[in-house]
Protein backbone atom coordinates (compact mmCIF):
# COMPACT_ATOMS: atom_id res chain seq x y z
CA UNK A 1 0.00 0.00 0.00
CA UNK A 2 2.76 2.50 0.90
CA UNK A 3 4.26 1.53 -2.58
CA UNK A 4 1.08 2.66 -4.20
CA UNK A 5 0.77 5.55 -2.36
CA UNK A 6 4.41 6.68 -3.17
CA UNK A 7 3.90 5.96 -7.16
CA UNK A 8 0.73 7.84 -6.98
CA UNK A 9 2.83 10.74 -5.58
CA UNK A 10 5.39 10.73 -8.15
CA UNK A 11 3.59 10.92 -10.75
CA UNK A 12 1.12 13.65 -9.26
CA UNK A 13 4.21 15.17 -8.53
CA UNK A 14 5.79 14.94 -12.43
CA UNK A 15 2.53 16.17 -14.00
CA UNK A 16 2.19 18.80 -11.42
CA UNK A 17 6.18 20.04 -12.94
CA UNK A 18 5.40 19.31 -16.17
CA UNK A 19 1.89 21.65 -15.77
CA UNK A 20 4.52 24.23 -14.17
CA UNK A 21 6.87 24.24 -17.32
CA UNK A 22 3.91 24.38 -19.55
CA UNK A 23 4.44 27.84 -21.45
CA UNK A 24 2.22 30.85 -20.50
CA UNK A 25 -0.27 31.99 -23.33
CA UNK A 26 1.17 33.93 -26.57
CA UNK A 27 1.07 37.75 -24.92
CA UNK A 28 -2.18 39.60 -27.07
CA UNK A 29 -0.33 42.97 -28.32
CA UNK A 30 -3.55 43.63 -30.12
CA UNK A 31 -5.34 44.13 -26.41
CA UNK A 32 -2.50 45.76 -25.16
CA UNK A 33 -2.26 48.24 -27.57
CA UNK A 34 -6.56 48.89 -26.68
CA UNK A 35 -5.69 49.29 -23.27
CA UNK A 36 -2.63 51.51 -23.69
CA UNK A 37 -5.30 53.65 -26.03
CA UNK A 38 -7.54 53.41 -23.21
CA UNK A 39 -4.84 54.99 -20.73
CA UNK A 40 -5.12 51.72 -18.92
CA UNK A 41 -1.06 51.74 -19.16
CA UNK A 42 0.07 48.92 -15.93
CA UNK A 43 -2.54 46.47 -17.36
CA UNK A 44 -0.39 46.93 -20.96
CA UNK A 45 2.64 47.20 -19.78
CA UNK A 46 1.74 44.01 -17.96
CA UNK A 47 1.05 42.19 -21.72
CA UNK A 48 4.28 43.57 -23.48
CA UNK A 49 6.69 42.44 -20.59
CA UNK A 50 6.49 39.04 -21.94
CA UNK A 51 7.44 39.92 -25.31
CA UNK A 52 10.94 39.51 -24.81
CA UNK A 53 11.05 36.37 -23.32
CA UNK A 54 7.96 34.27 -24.96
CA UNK A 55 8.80 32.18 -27.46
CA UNK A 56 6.30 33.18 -29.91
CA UNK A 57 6.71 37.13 -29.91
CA UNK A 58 10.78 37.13 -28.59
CA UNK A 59 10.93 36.84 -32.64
CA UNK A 60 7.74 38.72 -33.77
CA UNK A 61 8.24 42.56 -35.18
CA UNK A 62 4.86 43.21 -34.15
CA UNK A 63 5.33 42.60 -31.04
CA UNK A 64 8.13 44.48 -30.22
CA UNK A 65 6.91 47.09 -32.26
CA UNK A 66 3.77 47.20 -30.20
CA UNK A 67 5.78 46.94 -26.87
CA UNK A 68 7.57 50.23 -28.44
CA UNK A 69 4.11 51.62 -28.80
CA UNK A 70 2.98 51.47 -25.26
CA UNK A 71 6.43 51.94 -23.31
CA UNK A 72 6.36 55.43 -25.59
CA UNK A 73 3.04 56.16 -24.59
CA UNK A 74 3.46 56.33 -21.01
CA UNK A 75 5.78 58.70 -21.01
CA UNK A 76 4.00 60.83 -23.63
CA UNK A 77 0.71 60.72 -21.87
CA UNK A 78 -0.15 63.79 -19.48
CA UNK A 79 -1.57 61.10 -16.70
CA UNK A 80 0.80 58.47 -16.02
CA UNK A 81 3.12 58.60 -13.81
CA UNK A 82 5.12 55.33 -14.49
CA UNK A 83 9.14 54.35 -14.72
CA UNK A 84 11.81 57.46 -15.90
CA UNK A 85 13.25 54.77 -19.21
CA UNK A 86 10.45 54.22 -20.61
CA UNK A 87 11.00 55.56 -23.66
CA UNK A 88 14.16 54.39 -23.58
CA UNK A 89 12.80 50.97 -23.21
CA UNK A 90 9.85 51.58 -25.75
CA UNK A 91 13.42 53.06 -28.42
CA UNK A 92 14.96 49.77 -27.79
CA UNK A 93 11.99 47.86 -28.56
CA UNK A 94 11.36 49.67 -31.63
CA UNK A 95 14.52 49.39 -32.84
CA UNK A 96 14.42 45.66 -32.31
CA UNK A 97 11.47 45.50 -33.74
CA UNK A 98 12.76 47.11 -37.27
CA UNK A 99 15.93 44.81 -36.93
CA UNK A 100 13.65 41.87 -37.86
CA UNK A 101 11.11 43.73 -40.05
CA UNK A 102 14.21 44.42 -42.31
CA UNK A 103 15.01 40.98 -42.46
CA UNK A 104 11.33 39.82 -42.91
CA UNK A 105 10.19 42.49 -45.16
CA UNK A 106 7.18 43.44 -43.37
CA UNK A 107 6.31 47.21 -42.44
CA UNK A 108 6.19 48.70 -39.41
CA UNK A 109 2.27 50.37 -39.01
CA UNK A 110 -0.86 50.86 -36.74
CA UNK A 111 -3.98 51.53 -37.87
CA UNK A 112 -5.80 54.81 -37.42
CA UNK A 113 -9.12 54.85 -36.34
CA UNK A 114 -10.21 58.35 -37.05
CA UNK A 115 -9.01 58.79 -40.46
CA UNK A 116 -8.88 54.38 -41.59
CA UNK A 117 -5.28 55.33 -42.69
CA UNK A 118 -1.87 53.31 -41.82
CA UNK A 119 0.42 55.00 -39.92
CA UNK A 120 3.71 54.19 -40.72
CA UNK A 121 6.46 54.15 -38.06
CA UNK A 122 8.78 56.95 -39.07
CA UNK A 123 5.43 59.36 -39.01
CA UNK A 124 4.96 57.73 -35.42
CA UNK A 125 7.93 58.79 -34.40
CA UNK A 126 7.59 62.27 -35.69
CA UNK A 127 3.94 62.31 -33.45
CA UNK A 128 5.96 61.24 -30.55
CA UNK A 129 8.91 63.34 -30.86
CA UNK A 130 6.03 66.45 -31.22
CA UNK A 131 4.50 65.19 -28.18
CA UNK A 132 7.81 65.54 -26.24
CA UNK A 133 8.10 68.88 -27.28
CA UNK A 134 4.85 70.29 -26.85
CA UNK A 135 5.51 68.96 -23.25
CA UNK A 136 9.18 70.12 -22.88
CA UNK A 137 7.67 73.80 -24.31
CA UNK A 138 5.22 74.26 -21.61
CA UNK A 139 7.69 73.70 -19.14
CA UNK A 140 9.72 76.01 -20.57
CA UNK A 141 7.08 78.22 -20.50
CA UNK A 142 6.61 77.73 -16.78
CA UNK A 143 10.38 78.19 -16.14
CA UNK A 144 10.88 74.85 -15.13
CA UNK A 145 13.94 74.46 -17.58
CA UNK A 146 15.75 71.21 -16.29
CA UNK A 147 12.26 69.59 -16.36
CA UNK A 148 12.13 70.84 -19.77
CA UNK A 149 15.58 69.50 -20.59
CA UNK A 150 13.96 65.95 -19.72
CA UNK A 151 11.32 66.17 -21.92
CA UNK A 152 13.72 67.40 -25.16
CA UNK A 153 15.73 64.46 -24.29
CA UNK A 154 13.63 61.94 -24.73
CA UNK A 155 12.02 62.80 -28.20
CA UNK A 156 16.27 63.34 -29.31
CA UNK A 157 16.47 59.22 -27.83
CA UNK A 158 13.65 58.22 -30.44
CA UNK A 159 15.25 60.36 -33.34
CA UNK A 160 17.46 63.54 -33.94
CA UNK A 161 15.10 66.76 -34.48
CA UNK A 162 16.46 70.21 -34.91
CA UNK A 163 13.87 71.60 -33.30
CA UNK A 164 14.30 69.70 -30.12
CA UNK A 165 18.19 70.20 -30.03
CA UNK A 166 17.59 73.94 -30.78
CA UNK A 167 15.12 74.41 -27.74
CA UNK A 168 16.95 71.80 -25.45
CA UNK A 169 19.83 74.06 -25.74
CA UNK A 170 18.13 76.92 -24.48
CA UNK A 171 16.85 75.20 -21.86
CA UNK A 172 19.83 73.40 -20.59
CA UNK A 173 21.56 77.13 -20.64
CA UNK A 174 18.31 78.64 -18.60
CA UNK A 175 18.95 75.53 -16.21
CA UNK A 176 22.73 76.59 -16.07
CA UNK A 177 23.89 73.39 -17.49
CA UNK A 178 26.38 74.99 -19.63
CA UNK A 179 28.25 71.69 -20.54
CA UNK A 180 24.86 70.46 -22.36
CA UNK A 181 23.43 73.49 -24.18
CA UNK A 182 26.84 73.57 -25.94
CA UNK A 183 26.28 69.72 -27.04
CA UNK A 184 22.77 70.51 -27.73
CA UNK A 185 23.51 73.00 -30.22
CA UNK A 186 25.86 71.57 -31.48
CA UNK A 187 24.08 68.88 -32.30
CA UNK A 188 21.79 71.59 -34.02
CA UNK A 189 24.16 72.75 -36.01
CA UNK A 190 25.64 69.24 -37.24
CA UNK A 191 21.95 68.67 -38.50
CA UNK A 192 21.48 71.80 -40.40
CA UNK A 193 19.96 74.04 -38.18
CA UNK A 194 20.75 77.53 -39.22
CA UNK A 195 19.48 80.06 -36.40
CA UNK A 196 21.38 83.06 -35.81
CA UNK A 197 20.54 83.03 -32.12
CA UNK A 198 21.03 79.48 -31.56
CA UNK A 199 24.49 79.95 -33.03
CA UNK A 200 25.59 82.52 -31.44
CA UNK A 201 24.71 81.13 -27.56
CA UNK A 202 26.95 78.16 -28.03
CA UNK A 203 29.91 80.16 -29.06
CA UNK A 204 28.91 82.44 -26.49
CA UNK A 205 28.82 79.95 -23.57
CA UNK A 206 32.10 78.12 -24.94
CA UNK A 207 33.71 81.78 -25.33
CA UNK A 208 32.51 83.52 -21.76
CA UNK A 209 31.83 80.30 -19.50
CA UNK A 210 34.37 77.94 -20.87
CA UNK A 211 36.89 80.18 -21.30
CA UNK A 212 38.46 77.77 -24.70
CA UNK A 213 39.37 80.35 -26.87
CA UNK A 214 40.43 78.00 -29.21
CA UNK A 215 37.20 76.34 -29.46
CA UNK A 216 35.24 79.63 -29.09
CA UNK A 217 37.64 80.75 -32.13
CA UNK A 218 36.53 77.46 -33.94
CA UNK A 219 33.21 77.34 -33.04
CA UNK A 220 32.63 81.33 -34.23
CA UNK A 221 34.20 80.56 -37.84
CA UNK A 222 31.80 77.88 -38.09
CA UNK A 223 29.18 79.37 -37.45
CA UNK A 224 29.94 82.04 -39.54
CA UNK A 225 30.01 80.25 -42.69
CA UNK A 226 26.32 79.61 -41.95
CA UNK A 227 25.33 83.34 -40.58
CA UNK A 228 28.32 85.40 -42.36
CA UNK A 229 26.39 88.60 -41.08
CA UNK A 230 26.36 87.68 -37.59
CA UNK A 231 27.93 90.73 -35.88
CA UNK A 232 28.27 89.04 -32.65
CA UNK A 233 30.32 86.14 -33.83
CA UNK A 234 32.30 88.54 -35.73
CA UNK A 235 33.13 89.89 -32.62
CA UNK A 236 33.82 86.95 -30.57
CA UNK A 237 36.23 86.06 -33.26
CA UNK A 238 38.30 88.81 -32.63
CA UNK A 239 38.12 88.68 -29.30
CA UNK A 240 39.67 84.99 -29.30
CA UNK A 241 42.51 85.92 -31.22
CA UNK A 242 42.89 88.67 -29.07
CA UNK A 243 42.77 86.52 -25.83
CA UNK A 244 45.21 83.87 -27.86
CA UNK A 245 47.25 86.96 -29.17
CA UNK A 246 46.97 86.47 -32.58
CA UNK A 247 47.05 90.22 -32.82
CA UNK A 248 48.61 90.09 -36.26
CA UNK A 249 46.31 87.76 -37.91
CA UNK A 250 43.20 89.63 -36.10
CA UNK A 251 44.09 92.89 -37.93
CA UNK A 252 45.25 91.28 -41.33
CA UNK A 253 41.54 89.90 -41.03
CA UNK A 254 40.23 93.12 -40.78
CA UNK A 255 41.86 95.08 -43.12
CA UNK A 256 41.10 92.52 -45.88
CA UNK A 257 37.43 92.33 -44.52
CA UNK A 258 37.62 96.22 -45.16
CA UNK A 259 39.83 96.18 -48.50
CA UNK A 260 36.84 94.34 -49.63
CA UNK A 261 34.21 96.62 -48.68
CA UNK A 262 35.40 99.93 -46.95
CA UNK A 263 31.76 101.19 -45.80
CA UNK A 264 31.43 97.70 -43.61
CA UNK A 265 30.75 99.57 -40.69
CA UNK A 266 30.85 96.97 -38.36
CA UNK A 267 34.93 95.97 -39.38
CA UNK A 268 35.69 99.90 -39.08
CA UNK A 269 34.55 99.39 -35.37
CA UNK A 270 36.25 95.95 -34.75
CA UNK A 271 39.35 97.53 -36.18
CA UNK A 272 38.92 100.31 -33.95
CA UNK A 273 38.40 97.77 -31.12
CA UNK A 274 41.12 96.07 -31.72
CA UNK A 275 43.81 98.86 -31.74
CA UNK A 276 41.71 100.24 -28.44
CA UNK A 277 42.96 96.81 -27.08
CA UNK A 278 46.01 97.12 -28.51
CA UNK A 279 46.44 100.84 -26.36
CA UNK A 280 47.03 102.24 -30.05
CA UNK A 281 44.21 105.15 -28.91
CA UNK A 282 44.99 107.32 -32.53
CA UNK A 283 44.07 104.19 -34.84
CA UNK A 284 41.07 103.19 -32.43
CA UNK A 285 39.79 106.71 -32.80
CA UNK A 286 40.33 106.86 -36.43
CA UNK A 287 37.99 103.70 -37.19
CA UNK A 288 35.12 104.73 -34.29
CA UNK A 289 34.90 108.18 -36.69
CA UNK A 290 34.78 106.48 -39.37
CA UNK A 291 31.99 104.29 -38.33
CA UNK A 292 29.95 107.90 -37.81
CA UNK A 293 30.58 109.10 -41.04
CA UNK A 294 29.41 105.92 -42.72
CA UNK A 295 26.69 105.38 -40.32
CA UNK A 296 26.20 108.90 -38.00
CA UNK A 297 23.41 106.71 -35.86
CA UNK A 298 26.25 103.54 -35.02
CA UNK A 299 26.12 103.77 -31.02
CA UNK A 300 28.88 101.39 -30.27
CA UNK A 301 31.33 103.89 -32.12
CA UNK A 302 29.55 106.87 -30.75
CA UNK A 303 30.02 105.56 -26.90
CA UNK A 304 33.64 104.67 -27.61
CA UNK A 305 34.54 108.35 -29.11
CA UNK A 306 32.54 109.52 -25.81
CA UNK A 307 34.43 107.42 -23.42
CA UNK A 308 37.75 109.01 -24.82
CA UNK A 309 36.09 112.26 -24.33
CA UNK A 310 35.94 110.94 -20.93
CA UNK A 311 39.30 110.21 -20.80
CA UNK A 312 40.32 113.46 -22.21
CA UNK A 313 39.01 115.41 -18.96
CA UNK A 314 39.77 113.12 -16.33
CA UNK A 315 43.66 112.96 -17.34
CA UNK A 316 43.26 116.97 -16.38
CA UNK A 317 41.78 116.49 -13.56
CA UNK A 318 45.05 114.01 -12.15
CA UNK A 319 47.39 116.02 -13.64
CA UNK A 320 45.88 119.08 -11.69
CA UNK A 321 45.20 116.84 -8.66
CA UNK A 322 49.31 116.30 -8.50
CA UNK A 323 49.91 120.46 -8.23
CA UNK A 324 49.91 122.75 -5.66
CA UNK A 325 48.26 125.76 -5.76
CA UNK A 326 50.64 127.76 -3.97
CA UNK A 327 53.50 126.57 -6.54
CA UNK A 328 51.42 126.33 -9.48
CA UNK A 329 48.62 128.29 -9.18
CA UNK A 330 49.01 130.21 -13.15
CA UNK A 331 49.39 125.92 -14.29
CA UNK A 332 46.51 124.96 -12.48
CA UNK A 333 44.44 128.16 -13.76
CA UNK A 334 45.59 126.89 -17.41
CA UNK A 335 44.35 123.69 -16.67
CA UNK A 336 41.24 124.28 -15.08
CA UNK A 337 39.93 126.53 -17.81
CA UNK A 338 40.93 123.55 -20.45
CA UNK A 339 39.24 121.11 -17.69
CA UNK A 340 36.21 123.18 -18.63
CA UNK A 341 36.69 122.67 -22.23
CA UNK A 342 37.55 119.34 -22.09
CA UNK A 343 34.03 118.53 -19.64
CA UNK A 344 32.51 120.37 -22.82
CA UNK A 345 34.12 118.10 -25.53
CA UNK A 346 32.86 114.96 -23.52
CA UNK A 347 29.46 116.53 -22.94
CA UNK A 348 28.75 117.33 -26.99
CA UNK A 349 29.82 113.40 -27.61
CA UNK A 350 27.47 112.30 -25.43
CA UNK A 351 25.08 114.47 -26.19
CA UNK A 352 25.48 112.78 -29.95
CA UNK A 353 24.64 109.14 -28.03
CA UNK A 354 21.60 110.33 -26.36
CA UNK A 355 20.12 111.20 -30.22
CA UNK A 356 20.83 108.09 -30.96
CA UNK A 357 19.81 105.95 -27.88
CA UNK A 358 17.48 108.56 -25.61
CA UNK A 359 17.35 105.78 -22.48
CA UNK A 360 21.09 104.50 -22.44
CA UNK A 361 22.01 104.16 -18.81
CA UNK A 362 25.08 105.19 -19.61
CA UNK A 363 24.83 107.79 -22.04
CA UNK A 364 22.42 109.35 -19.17
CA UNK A 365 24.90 109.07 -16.14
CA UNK A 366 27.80 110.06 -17.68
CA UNK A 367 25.90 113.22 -18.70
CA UNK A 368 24.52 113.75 -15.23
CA UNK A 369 28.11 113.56 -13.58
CA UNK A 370 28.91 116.21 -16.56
CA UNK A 371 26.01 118.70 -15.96
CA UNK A 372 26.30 118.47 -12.03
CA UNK A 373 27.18 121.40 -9.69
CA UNK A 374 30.53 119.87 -9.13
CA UNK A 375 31.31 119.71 -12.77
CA UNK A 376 29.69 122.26 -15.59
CA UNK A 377 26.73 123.33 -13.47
CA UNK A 378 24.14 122.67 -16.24
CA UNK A 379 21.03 122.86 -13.61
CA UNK A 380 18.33 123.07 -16.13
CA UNK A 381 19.79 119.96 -18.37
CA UNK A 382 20.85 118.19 -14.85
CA UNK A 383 17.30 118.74 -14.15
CA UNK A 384 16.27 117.04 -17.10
CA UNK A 385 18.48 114.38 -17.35
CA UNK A 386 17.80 113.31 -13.44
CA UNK A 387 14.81 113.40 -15.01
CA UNK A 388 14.38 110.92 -17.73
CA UNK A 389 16.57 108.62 -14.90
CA UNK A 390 14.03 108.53 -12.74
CA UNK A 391 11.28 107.66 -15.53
CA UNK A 392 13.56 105.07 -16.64
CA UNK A 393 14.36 103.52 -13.12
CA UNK A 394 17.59 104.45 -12.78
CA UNK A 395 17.31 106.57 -9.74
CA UNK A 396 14.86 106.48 -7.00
């Protein structure tokens, strides 16, 4: 009896094994497809976790493809609030998924029920990769730039998109991750994105955060071959040779620029800029007046000619700060009276800025400091300049 007991148990005991071995049903990617439609995303994401290892999908491009599908859709849906990879798990799917539709020669497509049209999976993509940034631009909008910055990233890990890259640069620079708006757009740039703007904040942030003037230099004659007319670049260009001391080739740059076409305004004022830099004062003041009589209304040559005129009073006013009266009264007299004319010189200059910019801050103090009692003694145009400072903010 305890013999028949025993083979009784063994062989319950095989068929209970061989039940447990018995392979689970084929996983239905149709219904999880429905449900991920649905928003019903754990009960899908349930389905498609078999797909790798079943037997009968671990091969199928529908399958993965589908398992793409929903992994994608949780993270592009506004509700769920599921695993950070998912779309990296739902990129990795797809991409397994077109491995063996390449070698099967089936396509890649759902159905769409509004319009009864196939959907393709490249225009998939493109839906997805909108959805990301429709959600990575309202963050933006709400400031929330690293959150943002997630967002951009994952439509870039289904496919490269200018548009992302462009706007994931900005916000990696508004989150004051330096190191990845550079790579963003730069990125941008590799893939034929052309904006000025764009352009210019890389070189900017590799030229005044990362300090690599050789990059910045780099990086600035790149991008002008695609923006030749950027100004800014133009002038971050000569500032890295300046910082690397390429003075030689900075000006041989120039004067060609200007050989070519002597009314480019905006070379007369880097040359000027350059020999300012270069403590060469005469040459520097030659190209800023030639900038006004090409272009009388060019403020970045008018403030430089009214700095000098700055310059021009206050060396008077050391050089009659190291006299004594006593000893040199008749020198300081001399002095004083071309103090006056000087202050007078420097007022008419920036006089000539405020025509051109009526709010400058600094057109505005420097002619308050001028027109004060301790200086010319202008009351009625102190009066009016304190003024327009006060309507501007600039004083309480």
């Amino acid at each position: 009896m305890k013999r028949l007991i025993a083979a009784v148990s063994l062989v319950l005991l095989v068929t209970a094994f061989a039940y447990a071995q018995k392979e689970a049903p084929k996983p239905n990617v149709n219904k999880a497809l429905t449900l991920a439609k649905q928003g019903k995303f754990d009960e899908a994401k349930a389905i498609v976790d078999a797909v790798p290892t079943h037997s009968k999908t671990q091969d199928d491009e529908k399958a993965w493809f589908y398992r793409g599908l929903v992994y994608i859709a949780m993270d592009t849906s506004s509700t769920y609030k599921g695993g950070a990879d998912n779309v990296k798990v739902g990129a990795e799917a797809l991409t397994k998924a077109t491995e063996i539709a390449q070698k099967s020669g089936k396509k890649l497509a759902v159905m769409d029920e509004a319009s009864q049209m196939s959907v393709p999976l490249e225009d998939l993509i493109a839906r997805f990769n909108y959805a990301f940034l429709i959600k990575g631009d309202k963050l933006f909008g709400q400031e929330k730039f690293a959150d943002a910055v997630v967002q951009f990233e994952k439509g870039l890990t289904l496919k490269p998109d200018t548009a992302i890259y462009r706007y994931a640069g900005y916000a990696a620079h508004n989150a004051g991750d330096v190191d990845k708006a550079i790579v963003f757009i730069g990125q941008y740039v590799e893939n034929g994105g052309n904006n000025a703007q764009a352009i210019f904040l890389r070189v900017g942030s590799i030229y005044e955060y990362k300090k690599d003037f050789e990059l910045a230099l780099k990086a600035a004659r790149e991008g002008l071959k695609i923006v030749p007319n950027e100004n800014n670049l133009r002038q971050i260009e000569l500032n890295c040779l300046i910082e690397l001391k390429r003075y030689e080739e900075a000006t041989q740059n120039l004067l060609a620029s200007l050989k070519a076409n002597p009314k480019d305004v905006e070379s007369n004022y880097l040359l000027g800029a350059l020999y300012e830099e270069l403590k060469n004062s005469d040459e520097a003041k030659k190209y800023f007046k030639k900038c006004l009589e090409i272009d009388p209304k060019f403020l970045k040559a008018a403030l430089s000619m009214a700095r000098y005129g700055n310059i021009g009073f206050q060396s008077v006013k050391r050089e009659m700060d190291g006299l004594d009266f006593k000893k040199d009264k008749d020198k300081l007299l001399a002095l004083d009276k071309l103090y006056l004319e000087r202050l007078r010189e420097a007022a008419v200059l920036w006089e000539s800025c405020e025509k051109i910019s009526p709010n400058e801050r600094e057109v505005l103090e420097n002619l308050q400091l001028i027109y004060s009692p301790s200086q010319l003694d202008d009351k009625v145009k102190y009066a009016t300049i304190e003024k327009k400072m006060k309507i501007n903010g600039f004083l309480e």
